[in-house]
Protein backbone atom coordinates (compact mmCIF):
# COMPACT_ATOMS: atom_id res chain seq x y z
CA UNK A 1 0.00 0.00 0.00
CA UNK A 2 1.31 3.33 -0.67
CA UNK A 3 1.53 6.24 1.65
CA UNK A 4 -1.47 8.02 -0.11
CA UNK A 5 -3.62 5.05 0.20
CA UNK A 6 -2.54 4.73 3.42
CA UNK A 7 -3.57 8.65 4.20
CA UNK A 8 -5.88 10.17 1.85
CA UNK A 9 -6.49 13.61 4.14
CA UNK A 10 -2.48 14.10 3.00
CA UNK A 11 -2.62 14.27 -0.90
CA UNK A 12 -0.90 16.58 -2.81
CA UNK A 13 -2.62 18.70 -4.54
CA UNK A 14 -1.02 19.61 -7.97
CA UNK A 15 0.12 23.48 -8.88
CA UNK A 16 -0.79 24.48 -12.38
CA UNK A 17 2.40 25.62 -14.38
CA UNK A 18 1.81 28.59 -16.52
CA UNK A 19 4.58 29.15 -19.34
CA UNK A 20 5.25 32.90 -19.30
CA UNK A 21 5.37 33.23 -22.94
CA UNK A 22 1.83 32.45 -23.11
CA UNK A 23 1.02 35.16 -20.49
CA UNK A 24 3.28 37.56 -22.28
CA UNK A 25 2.36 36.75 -25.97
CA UNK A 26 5.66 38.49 -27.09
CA UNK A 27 5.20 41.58 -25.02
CA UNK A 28 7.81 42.73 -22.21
CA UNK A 29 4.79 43.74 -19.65
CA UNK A 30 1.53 42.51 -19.10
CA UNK A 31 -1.14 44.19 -16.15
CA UNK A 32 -3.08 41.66 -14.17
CA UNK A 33 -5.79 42.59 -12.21
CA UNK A 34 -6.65 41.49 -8.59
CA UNK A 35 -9.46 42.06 -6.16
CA UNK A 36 -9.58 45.25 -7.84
CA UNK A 37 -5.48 46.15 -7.49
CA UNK A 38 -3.47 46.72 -11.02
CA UNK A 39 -0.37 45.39 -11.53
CA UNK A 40 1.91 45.19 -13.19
CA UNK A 41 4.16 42.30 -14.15
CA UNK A 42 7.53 43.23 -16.39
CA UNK A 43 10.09 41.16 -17.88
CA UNK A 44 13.65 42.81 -17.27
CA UNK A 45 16.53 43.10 -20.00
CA UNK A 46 18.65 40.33 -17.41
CA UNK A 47 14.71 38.19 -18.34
CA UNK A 48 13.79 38.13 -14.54
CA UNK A 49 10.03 39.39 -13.98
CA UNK A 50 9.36 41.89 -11.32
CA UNK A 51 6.09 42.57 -10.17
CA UNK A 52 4.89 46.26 -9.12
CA UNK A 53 1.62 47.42 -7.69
């Protein structure tokens, strides 16, 4: 038996993996939206992403 038959309360749920290209769709900045906050999330020239409210 393995350990999640053994203990179902203790599964692991998966995290969805989102490629940034397809959020960025060739851009260098997309804003996102949230609970009614804009952001905005940038890819730098180094290709790290920084986030600003």
């Amino acid at each position: 038996m393995t350990e999640q038959a053994k203990r179902p309360e203790q599964q692991v749920t998966q995290v969805r993996i989102i490629e940034s290209a397809d959020v960025f769709r060739g851009q260098s900045e997309v804003v996102i939206r949230h609970e009614g906050a804009v952001y905005r999330l940038k890819i730098t020239r180094q290709g790290k992403l920084i986030l600003n409210k």
